[in-house]
C-alpha atoms as a PDB file:
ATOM      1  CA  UNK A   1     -59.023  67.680  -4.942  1.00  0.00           C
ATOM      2  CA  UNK A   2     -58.688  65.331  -7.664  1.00  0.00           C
ATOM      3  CA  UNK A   3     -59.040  61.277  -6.925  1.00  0.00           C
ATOM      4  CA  UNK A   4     -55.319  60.491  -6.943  1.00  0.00           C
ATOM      5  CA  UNK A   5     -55.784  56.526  -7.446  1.00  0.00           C
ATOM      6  CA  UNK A   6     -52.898  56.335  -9.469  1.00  0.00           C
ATOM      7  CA  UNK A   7     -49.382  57.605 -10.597  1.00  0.00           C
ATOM      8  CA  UNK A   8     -50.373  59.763 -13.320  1.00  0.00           C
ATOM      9  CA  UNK A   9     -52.461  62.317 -11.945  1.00  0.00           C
ATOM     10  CA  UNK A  10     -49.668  62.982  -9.598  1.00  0.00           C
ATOM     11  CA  UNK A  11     -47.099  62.987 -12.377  1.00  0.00           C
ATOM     12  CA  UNK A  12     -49.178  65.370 -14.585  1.00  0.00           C
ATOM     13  CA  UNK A  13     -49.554  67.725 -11.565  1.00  0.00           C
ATOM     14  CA  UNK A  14     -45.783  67.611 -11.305  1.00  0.00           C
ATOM     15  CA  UNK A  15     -44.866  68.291 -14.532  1.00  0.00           C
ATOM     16  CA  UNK A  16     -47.283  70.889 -14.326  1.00  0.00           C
ATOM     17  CA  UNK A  17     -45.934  72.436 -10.788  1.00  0.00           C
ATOM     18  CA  UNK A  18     -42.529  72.095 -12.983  1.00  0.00           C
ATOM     19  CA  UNK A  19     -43.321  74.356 -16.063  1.00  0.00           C
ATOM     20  CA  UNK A  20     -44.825  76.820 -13.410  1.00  0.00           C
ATOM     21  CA  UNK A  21     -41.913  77.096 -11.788  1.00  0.00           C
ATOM     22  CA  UNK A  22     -39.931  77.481 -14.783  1.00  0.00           C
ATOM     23  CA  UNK A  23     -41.848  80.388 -16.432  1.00  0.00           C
ATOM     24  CA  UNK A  24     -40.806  82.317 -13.371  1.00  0.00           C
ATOM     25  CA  UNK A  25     -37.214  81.782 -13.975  1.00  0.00           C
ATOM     26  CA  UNK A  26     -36.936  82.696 -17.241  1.00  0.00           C
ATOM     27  CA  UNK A  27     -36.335  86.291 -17.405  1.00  0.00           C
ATOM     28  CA  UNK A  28     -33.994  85.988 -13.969  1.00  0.00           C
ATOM     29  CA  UNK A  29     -31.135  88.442 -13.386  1.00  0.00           C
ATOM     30  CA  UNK A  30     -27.728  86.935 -12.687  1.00  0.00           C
ATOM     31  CA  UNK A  31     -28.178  88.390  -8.952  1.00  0.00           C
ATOM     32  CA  UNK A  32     -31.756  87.069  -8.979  1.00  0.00           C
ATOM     33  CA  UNK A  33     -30.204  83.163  -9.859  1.00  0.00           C
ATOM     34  CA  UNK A  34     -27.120  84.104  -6.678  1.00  0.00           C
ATOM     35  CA  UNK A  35     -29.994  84.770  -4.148  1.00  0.00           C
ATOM     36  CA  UNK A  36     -30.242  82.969  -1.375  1.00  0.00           C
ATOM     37  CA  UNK A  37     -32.809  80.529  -1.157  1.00  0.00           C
ATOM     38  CA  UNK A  38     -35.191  79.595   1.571  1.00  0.00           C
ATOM     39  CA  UNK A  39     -33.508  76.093   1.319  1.00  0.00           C
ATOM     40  CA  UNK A  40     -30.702  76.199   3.626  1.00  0.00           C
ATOM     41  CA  UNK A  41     -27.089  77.006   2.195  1.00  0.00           C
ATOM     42  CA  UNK A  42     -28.294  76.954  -1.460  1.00  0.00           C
ATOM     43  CA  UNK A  43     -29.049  79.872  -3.727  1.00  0.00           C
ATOM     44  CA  UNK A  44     -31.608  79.869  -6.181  1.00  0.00           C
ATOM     45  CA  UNK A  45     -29.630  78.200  -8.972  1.00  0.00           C
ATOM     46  CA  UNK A  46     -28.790  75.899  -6.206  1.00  0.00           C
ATOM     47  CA  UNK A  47     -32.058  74.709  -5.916  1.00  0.00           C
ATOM     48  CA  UNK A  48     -33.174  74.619  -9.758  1.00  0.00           C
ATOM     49  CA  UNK A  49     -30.061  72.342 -10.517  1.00  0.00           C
ATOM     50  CA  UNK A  50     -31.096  69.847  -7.595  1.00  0.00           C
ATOM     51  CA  UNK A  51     -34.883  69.809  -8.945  1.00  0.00           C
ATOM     52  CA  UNK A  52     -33.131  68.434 -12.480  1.00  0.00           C
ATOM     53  CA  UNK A  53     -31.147  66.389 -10.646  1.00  0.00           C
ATOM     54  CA  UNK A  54     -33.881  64.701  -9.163  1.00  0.00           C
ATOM     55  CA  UNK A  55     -35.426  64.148 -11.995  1.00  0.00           C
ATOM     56  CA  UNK A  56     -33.104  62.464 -14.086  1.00  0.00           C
ATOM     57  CA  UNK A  57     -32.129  60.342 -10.939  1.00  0.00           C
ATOM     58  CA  UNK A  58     -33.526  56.850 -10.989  1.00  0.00           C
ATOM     59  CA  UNK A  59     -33.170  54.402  -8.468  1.00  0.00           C
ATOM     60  CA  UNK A  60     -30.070  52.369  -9.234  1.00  0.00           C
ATOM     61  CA  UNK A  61     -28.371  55.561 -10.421  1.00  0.00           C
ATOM     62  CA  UNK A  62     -30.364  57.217  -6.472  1.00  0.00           C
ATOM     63  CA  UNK A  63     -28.563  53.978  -4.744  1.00  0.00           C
ATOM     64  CA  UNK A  64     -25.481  54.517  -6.193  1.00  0.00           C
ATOM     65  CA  UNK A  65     -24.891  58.013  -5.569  1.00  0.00           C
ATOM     66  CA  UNK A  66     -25.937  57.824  -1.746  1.00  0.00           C
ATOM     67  CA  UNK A  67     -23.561  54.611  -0.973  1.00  0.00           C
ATOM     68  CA  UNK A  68     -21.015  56.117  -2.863  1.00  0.00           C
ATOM     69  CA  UNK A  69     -21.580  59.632  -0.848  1.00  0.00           C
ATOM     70  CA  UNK A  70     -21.483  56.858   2.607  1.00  0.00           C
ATOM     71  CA  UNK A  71     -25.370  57.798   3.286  1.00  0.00           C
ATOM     72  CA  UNK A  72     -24.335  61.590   3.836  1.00  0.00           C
ATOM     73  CA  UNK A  73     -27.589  63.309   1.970  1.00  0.00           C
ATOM     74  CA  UNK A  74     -25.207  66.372   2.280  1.00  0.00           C
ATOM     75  CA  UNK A  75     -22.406  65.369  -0.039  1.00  0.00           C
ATOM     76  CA  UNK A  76     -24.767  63.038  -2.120  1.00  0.00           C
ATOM     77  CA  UNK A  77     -26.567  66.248  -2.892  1.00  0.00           C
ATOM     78  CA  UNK A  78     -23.265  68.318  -3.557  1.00  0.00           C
ATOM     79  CA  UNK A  79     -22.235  65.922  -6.061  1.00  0.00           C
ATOM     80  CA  UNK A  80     -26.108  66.031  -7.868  1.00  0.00           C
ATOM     81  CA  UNK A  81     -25.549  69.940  -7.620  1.00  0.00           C
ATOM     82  CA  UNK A  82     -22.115  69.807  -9.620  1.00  0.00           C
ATOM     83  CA  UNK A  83     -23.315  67.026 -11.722  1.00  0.00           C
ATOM     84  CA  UNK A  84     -26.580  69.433 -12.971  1.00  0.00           C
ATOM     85  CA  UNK A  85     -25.801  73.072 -12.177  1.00  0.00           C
ATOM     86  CA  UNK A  86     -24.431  73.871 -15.172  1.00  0.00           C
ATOM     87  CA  UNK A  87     -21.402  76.904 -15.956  1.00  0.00           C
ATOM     88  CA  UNK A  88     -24.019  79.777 -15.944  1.00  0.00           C
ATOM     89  CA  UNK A  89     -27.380  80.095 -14.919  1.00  0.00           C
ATOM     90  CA  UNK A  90     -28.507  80.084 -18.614  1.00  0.00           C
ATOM     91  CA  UNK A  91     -26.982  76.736 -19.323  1.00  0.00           C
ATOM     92  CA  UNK A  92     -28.620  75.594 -15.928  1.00  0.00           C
ATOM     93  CA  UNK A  93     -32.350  76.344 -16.919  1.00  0.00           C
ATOM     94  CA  UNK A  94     -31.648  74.955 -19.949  1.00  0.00           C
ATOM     95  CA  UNK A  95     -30.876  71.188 -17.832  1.00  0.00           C
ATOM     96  CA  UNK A  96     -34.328  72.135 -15.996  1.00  0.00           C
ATOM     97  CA  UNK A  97     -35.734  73.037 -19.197  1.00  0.00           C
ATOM     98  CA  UNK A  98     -35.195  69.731 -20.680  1.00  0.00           C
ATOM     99  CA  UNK A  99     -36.107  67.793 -17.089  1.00  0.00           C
ATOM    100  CA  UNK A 100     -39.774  69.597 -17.010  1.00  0.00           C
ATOM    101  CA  UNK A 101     -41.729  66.570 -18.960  1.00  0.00           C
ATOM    102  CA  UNK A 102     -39.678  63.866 -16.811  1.00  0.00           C
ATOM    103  CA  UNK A 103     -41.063  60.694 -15.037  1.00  0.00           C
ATOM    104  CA  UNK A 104     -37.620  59.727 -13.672  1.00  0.00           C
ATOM    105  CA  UNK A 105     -37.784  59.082  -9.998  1.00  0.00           C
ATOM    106  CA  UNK A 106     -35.789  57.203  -7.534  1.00  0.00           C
ATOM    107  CA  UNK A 107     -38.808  56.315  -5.100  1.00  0.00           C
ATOM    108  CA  UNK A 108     -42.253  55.266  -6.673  1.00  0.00           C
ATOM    109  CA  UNK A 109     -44.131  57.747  -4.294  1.00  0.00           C
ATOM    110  CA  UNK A 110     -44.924  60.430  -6.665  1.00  0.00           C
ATOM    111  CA  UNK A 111     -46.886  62.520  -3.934  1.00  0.00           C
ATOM    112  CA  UNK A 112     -43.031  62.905  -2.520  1.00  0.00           C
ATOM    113  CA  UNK A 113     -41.653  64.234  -6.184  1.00  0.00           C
ATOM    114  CA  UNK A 114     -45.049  66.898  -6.315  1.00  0.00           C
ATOM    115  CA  UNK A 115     -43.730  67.695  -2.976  1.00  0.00           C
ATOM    116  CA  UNK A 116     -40.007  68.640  -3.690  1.00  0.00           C
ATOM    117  CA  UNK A 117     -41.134  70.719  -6.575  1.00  0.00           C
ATOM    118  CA  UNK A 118     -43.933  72.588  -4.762  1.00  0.00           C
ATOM    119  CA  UNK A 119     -41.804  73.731  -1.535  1.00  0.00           C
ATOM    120  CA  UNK A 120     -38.452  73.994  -3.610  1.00  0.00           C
ATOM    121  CA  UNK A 121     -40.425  76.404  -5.774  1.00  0.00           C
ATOM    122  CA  UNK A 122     -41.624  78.597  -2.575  1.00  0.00           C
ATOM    123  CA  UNK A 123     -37.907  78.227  -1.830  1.00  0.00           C
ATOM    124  CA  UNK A 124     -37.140  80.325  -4.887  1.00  0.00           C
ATOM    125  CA  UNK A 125     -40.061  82.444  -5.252  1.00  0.00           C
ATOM    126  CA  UNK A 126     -40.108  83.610  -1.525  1.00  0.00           C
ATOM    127  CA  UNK A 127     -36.604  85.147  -1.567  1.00  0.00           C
ATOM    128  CA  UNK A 128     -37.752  86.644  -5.221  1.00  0.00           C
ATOM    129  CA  UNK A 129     -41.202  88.234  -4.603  1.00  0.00           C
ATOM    130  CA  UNK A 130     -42.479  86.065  -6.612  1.00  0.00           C
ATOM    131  CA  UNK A 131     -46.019  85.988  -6.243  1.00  0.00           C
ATOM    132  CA  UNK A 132     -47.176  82.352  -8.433  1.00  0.00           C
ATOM    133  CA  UNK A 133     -48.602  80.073  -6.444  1.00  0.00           C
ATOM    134  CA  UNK A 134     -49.446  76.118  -7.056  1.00  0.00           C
ATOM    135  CA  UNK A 135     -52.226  74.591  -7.575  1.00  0.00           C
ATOM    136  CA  UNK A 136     -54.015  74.682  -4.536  1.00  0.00           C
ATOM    137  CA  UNK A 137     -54.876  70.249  -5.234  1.00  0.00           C
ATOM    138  CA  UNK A 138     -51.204  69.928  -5.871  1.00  0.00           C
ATOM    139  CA  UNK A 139     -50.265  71.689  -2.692  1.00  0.00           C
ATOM    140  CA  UNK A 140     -53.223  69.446  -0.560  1.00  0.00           C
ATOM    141  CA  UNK A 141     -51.839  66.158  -1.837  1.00  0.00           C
ATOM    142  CA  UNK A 142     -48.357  66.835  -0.610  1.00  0.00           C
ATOM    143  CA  UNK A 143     -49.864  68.231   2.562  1.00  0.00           C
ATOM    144  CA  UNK A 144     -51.586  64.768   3.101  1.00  0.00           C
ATOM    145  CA  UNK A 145     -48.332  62.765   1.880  1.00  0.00           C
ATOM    146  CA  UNK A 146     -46.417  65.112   4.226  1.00  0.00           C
ATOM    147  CA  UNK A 147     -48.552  64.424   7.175  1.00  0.00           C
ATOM    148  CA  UNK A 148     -48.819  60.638   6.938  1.00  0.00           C
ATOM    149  CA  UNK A 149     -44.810  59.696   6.688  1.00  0.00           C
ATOM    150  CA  UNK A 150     -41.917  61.332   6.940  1.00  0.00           C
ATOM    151  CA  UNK A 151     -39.395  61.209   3.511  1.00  0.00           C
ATOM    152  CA  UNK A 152     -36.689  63.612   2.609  1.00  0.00           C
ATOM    153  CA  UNK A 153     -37.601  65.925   5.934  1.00  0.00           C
ATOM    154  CA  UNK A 154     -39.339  64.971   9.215  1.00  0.00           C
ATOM    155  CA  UNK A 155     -42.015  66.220   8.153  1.00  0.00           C
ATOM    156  CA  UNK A 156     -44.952  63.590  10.356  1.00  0.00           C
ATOM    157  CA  UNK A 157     -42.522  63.550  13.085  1.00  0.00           C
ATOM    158  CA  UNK A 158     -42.977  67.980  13.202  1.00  0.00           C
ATOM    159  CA  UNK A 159     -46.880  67.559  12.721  1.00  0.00           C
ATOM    160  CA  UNK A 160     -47.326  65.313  15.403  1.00  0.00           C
ATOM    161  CA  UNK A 161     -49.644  65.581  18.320  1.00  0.00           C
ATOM    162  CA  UNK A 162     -50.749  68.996  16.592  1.00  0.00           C
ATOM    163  CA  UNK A 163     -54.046  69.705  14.769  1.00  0.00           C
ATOM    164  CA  UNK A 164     -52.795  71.220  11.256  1.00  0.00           C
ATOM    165  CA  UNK A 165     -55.768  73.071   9.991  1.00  0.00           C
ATOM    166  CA  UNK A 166     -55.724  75.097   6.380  1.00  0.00           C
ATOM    167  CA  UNK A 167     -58.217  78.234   6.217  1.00  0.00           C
ATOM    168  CA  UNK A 168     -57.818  78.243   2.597  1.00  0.00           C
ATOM    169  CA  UNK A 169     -59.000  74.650   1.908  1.00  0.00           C
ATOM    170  CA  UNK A 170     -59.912  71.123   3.205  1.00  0.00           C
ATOM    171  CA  UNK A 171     -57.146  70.006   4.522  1.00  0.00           C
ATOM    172  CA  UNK A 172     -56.974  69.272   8.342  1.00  0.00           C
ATOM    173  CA  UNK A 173     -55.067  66.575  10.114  1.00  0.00           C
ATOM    174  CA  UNK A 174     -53.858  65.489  13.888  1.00  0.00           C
ATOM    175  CA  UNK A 175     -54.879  66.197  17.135  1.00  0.00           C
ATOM    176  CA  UNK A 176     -54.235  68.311  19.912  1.00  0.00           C
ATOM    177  CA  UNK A 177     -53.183  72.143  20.025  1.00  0.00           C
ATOM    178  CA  UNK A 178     -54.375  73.816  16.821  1.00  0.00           C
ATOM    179  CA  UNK A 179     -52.182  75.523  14.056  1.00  0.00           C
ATOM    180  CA  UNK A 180     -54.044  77.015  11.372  1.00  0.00           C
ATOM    181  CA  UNK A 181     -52.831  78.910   7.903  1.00  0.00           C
ATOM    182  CA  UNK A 182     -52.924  78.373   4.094  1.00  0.00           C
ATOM    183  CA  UNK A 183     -52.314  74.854   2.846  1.00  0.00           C
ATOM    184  CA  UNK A 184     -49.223  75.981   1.385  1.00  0.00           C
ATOM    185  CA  UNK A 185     -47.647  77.021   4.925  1.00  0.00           C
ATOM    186  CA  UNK A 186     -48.571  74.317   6.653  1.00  0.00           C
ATOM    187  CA  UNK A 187     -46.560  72.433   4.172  1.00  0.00           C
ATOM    188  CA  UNK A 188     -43.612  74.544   4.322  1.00  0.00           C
ATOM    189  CA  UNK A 189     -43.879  74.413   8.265  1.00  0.00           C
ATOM    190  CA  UNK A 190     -43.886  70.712   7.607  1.00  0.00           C
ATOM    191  CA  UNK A 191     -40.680  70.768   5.533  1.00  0.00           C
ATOM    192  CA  UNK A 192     -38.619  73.026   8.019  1.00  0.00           C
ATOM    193  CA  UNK A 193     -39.185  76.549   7.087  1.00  0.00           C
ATOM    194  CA  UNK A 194     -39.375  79.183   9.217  1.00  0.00           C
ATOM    195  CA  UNK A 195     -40.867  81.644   7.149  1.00  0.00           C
ATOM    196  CA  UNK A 196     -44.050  80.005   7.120  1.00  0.00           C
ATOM    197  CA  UNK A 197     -44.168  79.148  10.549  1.00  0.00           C
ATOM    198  CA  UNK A 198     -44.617  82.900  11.482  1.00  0.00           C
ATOM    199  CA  UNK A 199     -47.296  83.320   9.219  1.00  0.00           C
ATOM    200  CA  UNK A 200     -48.949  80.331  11.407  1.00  0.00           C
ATOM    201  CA  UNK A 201     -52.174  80.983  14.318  1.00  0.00           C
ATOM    202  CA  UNK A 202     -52.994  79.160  17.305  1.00  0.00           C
ATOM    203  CA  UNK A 203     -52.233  77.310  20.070  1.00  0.00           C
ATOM    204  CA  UNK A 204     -49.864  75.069  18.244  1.00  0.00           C
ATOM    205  CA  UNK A 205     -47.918  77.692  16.690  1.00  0.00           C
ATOM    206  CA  UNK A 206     -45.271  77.553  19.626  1.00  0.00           C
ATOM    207  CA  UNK A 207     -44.241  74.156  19.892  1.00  0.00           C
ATOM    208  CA  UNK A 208     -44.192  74.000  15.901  1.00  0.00           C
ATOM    209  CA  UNK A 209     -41.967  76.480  16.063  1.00  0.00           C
ATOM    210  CA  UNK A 210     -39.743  74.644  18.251  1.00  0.00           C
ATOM    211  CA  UNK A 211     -40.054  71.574  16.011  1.00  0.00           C
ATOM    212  CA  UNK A 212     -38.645  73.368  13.086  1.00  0.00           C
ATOM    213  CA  UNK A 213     -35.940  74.858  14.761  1.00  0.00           C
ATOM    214  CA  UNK A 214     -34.684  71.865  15.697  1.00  0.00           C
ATOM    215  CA  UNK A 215     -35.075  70.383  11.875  1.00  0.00           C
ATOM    216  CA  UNK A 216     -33.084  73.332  10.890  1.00  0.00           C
ATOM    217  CA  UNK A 217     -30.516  73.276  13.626  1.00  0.00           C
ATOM    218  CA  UNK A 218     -30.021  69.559  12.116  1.00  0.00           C
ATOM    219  CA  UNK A 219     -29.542  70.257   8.822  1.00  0.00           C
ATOM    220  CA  UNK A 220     -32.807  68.970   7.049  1.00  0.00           C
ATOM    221  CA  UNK A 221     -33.513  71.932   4.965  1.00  0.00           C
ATOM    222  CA  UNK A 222     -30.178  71.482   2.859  1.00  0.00           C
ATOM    223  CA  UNK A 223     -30.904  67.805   2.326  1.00  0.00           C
ATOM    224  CA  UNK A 224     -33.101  68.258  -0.353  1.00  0.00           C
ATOM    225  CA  UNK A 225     -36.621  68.722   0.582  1.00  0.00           C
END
C-alpha cells in the first residue's frame, strides 16, 4: 500500500477511483441509470449526482446546507441530489464529468472522500454486473480509515469487538470472533451493506450481520456513505 503521509496521494487515488467509475457509466442505458442502487432508496443516477455533489461541496457551503436541512442528513442530501442530478442522465454525467479532477471537500480527511467514491461505486456496479474493481491500495486505506472512526456510517462502531480479516490482502484489524473476505467486502460490511455481508466467513459473520441490519433499519445507507 502506498505511504499515505499526506493529502495528495489520497486525492490522486480519488480522482483516480473517480474516472474509474465514470468510464463505466458512459455507455449506460436509461433503465441502467433508473436501477436501483445498493445505496438505500437511491437509483444509480441517484448516487452519481450525490458523488458530484460532494465534490463541489466545501465546508462553509457543507455547514450551510446541513443547518439549513436542521441536521437531517436525509433532506440535506435530497436537496444536494436536486441541486446536482441534472434533467436526464446525460446532463447528469456530464456534472460528474466535470467533478472527476476535484479537490473540493467539506472535511479535510481525504481517506473519508476515497471512501464515498469506492463503496458508492460498488453501489452502482453491483446492481449493474459491473465487474471493475478499485484499486486494491485505495480500497485498504478506506478499510483502515473505516475501522479506526466512524464518519458518514457507523462504520468502527459495526467492526467492533470483531477480528476483520481480508484473504485478498493485508489488511486485518480488531479482536475477537473472526470475519474474513476480500478487502472490498469488509468495507462494504463496514458501510451497511448487506450484500457483502453474505459473501463474509467465520465466526463473526453472525453478529456482523446483526450490526448491519440494524445500520440499515436506521437509515445509514441513504445518508450518503
Amino acid at each position: 500500500m502506498p505511504p499515505w503521509t499526506s493529502p495528495d496521494p489520497l486525492w490522486e487515488a480519488v480522482v483516480a477511483e473517480r474516472a474509474r467509475l465514470l468510464a463505466d457509466l458512459e455507455h449506460l442505458t436509461p433503465d441502467q441509470w433508473a436501477t436501483p442502487s445498493m445505496c438505500g432508496r437511491w437509483s444509480v443516477e441517484d448516487v452519481v449526482a450525490h458523488l458530484t455533489a460532494a465534490a463541489s461541496t466545501g465546508r462553509w457551503a457543507w455547514v450551510r446546507s446541513i443547518v439549513g436541512a436542521r441536521f437531517d442528513p436525509d433532506v440535506h442530501n435530497d436537496r444536494r441530489l436536486a441541486e446536482h442530478r441534472g434533467p436526464t442522465p446525460d446532463r447528469t454525467l456530464d456534472a460528474f464529468r466535470q467533478a472527476v479532477p476535484s479537490r473540493v471537500a467539506a472535511i479535510g480527511d481525504v481517506w473519508a472522500w476515497l471512501g464515498e467514491v469506492v463503496v458508492h461505486s460498488a453501489d452502482v456496479r453491483e446492481p449493474l454486473g459491473i465487474t471493475t474493481v478499485p484499486a486494491p491500495a485505495a480500497v485498504e486505506a478506506v478499510a483502515a480509515g473505516y475501522a479506526r472512526r466512524d464518519f458518514a456510517v457507523r462504520s468502527r462502531t459495526v467492526a467492533r469487538g470483531l477480528a476483520l480479516v481480508a484473504d485478498d490482502g493485508g489488511f486485518r484489524t480488531g479482536d475477537g470472533p473472526v470475519v474474513r473476505g476480500t478487502t472490498l467486502d469488509l468495507v462494504l460490511a463496514m458501510a451497511g451493506r448487506p450484500a457483502a455481508v453474505g459473501r463474509l466467513t467465520g465466526d463473526g459473520v453472525p453478529e456482523l450481520a446483526a450490526r448491519v441490519t440494524g445500520a440499515v433499519a436506521a437509515g445509514d445507507p441513504p445518508r450518503g456513505a
